[in-house]
Each structure stands twice: as C-alpha cells, then as structure tokens.
N, C-alpha and C. Protein backbone atom coordinates (compact mmCIF):
# COMPACT_ATOMS: atom_id res chain seq x y z
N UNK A 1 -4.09 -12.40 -0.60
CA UNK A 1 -4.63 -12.01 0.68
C UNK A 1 -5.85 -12.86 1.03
N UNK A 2 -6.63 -13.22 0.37
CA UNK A 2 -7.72 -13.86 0.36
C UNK A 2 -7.51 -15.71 1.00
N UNK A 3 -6.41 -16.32 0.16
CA UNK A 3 -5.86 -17.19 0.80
C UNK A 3 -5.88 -16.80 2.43
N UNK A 4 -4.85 -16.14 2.28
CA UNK A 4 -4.09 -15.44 3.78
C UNK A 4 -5.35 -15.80 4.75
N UNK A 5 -6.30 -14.89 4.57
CA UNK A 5 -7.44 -14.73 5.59
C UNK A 5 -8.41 -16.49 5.43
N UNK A 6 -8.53 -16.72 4.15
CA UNK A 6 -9.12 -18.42 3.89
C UNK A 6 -8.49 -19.56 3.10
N UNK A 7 -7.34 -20.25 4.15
CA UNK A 7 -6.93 -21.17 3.31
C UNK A 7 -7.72 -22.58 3.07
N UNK A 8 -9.14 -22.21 3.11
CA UNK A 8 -9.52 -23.51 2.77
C UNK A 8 -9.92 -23.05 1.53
N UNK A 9 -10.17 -21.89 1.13
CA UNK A 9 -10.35 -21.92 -0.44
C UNK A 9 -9.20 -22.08 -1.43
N UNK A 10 -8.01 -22.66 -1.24
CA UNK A 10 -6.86 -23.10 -1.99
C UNK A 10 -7.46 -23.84 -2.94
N UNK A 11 -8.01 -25.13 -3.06
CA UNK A 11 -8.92 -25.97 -3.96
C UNK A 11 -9.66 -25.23 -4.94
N UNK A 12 -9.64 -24.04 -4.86
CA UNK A 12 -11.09 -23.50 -5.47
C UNK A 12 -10.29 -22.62 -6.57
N UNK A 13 -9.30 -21.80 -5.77
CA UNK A 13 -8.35 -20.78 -6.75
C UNK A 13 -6.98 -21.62 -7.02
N UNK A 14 -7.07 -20.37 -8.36
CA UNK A 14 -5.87 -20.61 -9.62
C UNK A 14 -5.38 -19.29 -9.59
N UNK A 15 -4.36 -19.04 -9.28
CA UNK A 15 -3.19 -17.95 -9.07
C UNK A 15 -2.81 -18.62 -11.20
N UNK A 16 -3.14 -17.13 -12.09
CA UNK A 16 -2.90 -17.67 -13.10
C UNK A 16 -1.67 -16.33 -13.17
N UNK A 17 -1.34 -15.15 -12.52
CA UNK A 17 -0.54 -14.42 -12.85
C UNK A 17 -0.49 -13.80 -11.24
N UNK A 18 0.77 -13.00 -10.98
CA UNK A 18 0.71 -12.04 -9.77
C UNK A 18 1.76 -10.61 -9.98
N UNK A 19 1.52 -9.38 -9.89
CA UNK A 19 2.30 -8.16 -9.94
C UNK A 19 2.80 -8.39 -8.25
N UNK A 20 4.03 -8.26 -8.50
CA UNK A 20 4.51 -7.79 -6.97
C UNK A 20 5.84 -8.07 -6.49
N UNK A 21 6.30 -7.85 -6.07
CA UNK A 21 5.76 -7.06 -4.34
C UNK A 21 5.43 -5.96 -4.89
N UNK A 22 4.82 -4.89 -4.18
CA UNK A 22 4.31 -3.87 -4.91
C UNK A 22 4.28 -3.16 -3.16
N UNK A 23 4.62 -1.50 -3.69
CA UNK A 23 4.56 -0.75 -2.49
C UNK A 23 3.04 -0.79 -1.92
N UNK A 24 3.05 -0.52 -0.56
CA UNK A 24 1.77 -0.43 0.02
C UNK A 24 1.05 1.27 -0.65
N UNK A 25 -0.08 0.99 -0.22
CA UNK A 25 -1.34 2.46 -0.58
C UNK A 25 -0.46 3.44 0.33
N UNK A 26 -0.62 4.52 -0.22
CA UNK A 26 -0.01 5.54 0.62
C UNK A 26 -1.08 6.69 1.57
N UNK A 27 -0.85 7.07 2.37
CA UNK A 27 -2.00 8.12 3.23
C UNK A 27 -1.53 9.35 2.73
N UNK A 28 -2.69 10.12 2.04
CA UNK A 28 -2.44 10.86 1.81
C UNK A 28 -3.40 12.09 1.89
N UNK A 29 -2.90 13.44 1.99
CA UNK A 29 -3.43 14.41 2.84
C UNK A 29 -3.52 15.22 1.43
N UNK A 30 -4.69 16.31 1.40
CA UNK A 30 -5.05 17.44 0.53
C UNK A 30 -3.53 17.94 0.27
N UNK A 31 -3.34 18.74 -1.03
CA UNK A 31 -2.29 19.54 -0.59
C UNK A 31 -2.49 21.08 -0.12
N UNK A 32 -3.64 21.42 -0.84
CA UNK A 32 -4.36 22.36 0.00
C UNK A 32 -4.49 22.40 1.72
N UNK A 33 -4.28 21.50 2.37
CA UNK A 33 -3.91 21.69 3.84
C UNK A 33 -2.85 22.15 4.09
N UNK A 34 -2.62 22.97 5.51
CA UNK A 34 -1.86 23.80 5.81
C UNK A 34 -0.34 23.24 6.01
N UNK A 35 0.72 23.43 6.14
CA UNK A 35 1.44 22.79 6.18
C UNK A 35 2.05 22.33 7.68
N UNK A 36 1.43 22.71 8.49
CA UNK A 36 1.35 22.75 9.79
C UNK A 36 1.12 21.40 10.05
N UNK A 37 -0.41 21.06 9.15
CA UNK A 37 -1.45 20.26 9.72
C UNK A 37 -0.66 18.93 9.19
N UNK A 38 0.39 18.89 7.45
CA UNK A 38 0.32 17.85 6.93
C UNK A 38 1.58 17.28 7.90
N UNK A 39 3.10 18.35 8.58
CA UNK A 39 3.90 18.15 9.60
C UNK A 39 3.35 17.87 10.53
N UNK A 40 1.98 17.86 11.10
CA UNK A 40 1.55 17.11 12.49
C UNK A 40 1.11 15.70 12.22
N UNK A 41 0.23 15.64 11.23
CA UNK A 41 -0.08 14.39 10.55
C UNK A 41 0.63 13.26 10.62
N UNK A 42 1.79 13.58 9.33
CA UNK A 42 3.03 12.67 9.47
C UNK A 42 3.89 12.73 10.49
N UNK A 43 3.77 13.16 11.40
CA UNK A 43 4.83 13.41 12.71
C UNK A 43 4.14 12.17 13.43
N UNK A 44 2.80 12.16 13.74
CA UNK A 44 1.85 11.23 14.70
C UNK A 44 1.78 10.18 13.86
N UNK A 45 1.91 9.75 12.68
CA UNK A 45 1.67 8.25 12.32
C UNK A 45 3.10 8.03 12.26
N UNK A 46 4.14 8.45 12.14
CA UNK A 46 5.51 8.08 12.45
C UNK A 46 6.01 7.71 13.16
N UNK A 47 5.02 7.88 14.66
CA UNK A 47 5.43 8.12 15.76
C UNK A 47 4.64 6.91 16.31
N UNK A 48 3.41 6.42 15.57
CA UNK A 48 2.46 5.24 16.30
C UNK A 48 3.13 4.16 16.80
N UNK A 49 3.73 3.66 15.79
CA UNK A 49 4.67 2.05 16.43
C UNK A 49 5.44 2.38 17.58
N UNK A 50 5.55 3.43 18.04
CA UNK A 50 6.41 3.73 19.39
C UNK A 50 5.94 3.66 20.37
N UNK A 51 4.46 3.97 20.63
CA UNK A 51 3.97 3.53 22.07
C UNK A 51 2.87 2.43 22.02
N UNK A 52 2.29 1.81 23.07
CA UNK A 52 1.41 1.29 23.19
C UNK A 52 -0.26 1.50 22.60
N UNK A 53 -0.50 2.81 22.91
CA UNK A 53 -1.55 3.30 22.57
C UNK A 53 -1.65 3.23 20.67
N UNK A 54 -0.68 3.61 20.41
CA UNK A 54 -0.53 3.92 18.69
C UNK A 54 -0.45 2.89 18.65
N UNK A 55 0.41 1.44 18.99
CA UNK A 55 0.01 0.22 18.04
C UNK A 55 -1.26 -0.15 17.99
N UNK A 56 -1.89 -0.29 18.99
CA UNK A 56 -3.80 -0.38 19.11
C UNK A 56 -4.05 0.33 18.11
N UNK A 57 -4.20 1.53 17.33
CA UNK A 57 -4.39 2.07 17.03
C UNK A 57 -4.11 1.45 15.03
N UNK A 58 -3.26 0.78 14.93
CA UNK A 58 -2.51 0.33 13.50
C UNK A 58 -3.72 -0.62 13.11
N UNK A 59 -3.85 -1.17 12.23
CA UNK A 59 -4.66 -1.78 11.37
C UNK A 59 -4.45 -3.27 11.95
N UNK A 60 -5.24 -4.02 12.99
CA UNK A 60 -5.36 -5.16 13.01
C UNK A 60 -3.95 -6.28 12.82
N UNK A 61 -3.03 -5.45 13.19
CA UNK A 61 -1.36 -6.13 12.96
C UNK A 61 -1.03 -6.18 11.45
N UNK A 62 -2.12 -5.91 10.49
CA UNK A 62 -1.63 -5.86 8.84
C UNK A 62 -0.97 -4.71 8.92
N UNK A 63 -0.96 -3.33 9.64
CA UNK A 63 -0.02 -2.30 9.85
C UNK A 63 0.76 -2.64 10.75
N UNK A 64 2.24 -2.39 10.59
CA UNK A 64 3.12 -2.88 11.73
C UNK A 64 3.47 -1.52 11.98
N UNK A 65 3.77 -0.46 10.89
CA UNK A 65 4.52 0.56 11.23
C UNK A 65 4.47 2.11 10.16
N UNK A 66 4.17 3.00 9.87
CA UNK A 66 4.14 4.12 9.08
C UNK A 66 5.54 4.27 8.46
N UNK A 67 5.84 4.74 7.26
CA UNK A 67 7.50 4.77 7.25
C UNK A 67 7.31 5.98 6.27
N UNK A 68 8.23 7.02 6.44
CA UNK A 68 8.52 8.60 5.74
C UNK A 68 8.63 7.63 3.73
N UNK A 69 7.81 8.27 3.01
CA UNK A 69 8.81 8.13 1.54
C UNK A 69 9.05 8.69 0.87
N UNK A 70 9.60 8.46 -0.57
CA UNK A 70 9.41 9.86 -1.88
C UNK A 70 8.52 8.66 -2.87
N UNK A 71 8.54 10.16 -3.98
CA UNK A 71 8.02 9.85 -5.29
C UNK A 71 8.66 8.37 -5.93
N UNK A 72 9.83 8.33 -5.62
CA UNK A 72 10.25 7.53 -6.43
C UNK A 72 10.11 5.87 -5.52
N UNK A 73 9.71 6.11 -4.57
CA UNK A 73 9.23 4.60 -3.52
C UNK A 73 7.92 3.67 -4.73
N UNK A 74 7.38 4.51 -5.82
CA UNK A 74 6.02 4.43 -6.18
C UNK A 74 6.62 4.28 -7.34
N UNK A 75 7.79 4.06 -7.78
CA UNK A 75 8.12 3.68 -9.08
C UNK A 75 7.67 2.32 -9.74
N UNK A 76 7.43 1.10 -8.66
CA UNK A 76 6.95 -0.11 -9.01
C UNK A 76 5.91 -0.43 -9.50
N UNK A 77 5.03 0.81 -8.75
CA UNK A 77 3.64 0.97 -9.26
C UNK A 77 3.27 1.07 -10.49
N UNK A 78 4.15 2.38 -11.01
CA UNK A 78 4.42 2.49 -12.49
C UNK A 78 5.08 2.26 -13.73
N UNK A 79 5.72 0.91 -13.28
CA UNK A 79 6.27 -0.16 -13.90
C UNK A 79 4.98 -0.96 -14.17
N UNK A 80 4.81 -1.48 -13.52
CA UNK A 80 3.59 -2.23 -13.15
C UNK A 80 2.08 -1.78 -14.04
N UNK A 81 2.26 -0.83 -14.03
CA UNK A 81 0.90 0.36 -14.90
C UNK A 81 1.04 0.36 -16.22
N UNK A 82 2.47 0.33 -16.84
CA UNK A 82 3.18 0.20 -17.93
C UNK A 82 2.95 -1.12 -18.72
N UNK A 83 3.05 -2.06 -17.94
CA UNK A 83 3.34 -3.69 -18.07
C UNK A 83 2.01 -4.10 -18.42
N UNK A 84 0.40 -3.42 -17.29
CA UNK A 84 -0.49 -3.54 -17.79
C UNK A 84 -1.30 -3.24 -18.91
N UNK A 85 -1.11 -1.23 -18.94
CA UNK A 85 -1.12 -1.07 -20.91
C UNK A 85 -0.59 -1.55 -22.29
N UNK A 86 0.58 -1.92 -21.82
CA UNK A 86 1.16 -2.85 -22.61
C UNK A 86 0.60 -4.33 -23.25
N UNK A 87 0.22 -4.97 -22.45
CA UNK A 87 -0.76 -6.02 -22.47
C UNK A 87 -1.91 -5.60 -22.67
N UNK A 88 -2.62 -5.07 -23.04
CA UNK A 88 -4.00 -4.12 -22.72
C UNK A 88 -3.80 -3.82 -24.50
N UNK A 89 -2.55 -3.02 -24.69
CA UNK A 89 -2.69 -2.42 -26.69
C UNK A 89 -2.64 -3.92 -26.48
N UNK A 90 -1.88 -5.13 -26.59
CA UNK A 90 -1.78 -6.20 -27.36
C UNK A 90 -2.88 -6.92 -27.50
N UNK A 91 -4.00 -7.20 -26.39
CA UNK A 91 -5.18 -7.56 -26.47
C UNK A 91 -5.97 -7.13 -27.56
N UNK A 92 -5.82 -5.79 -27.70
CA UNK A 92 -6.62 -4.78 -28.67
C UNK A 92 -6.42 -5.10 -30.23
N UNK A 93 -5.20 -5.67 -30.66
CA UNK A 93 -4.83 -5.53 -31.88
C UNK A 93 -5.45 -6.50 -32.37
C-alpha cells in the first residue's frame, strides 16, 4: 500500500516476504446491540454503493462496496495466524 500511495519510494524498499490476498477488516458492531440496530446497520452499508450520496460516503474509492459475509470468509486470516506461530516456535528453538 505504501508503494501504491508512493512510488517513488520503490528504490528504498525490499518486499522480503508478503501474506495475501487476505480478506479485508471487517465492521463490526457490539453484540450486545439490539438486533434491530445491528439489521439497520448492515442494511445501510449494503445499500451505500447504490446511490450517489453513499458512494461519497465510502472511503476515498479504497471502499468500492460493503458485501454480507460468514465466519468462514476469515478463514485466510487464520491460516495466515497459523503460518505466523509456526515460524514464531521455529525462531524460538
């Protein structure tokens, strides 16, 4: 990302490893909120990429769009989490 935003620092960095693609951060609501509130929530960011007003509204075009998921969308993550402890005991020994 850093590239992305400054490619004149290419010269400077060394990409020596990269995890990815990797799911995006997820928004996430108390679960202690009502369930009313967490169905209005996700109803309105589902709904942003559909009008004008809600794309203004998205993150500087790095958000294009909200998308519904499950638990298991976040499985890469924890592959990924795995791969790092893993490397992490081997350092240790």
């Amino acid at each position: 990302m850093e590239l992305r935003d400054h490619p004149e620092l290419a010269p400077q960095l060394k990409v020596i490893d990269a995890l990815g693609p990797a799911s995006i951060q997820p928004v996430v609501i108390a679960s202690s909120a009502p369930a009313g509130l967490k169905h209005d929530v996700q109803t309105a960011l589902l709904a942003m990429a559909g009008d004008e007003e809600g794309r203004r509204g998205l993150t500087h075009g790095f958000v294009k769009r909200f998308v519904a998921v499950t638990d298991a969308d976040y499985d890469d993550i924890r592959s990924m989490l795995k791969a790092a402890e893993a490397a992490h005991s081997m350092v240790l020994r």
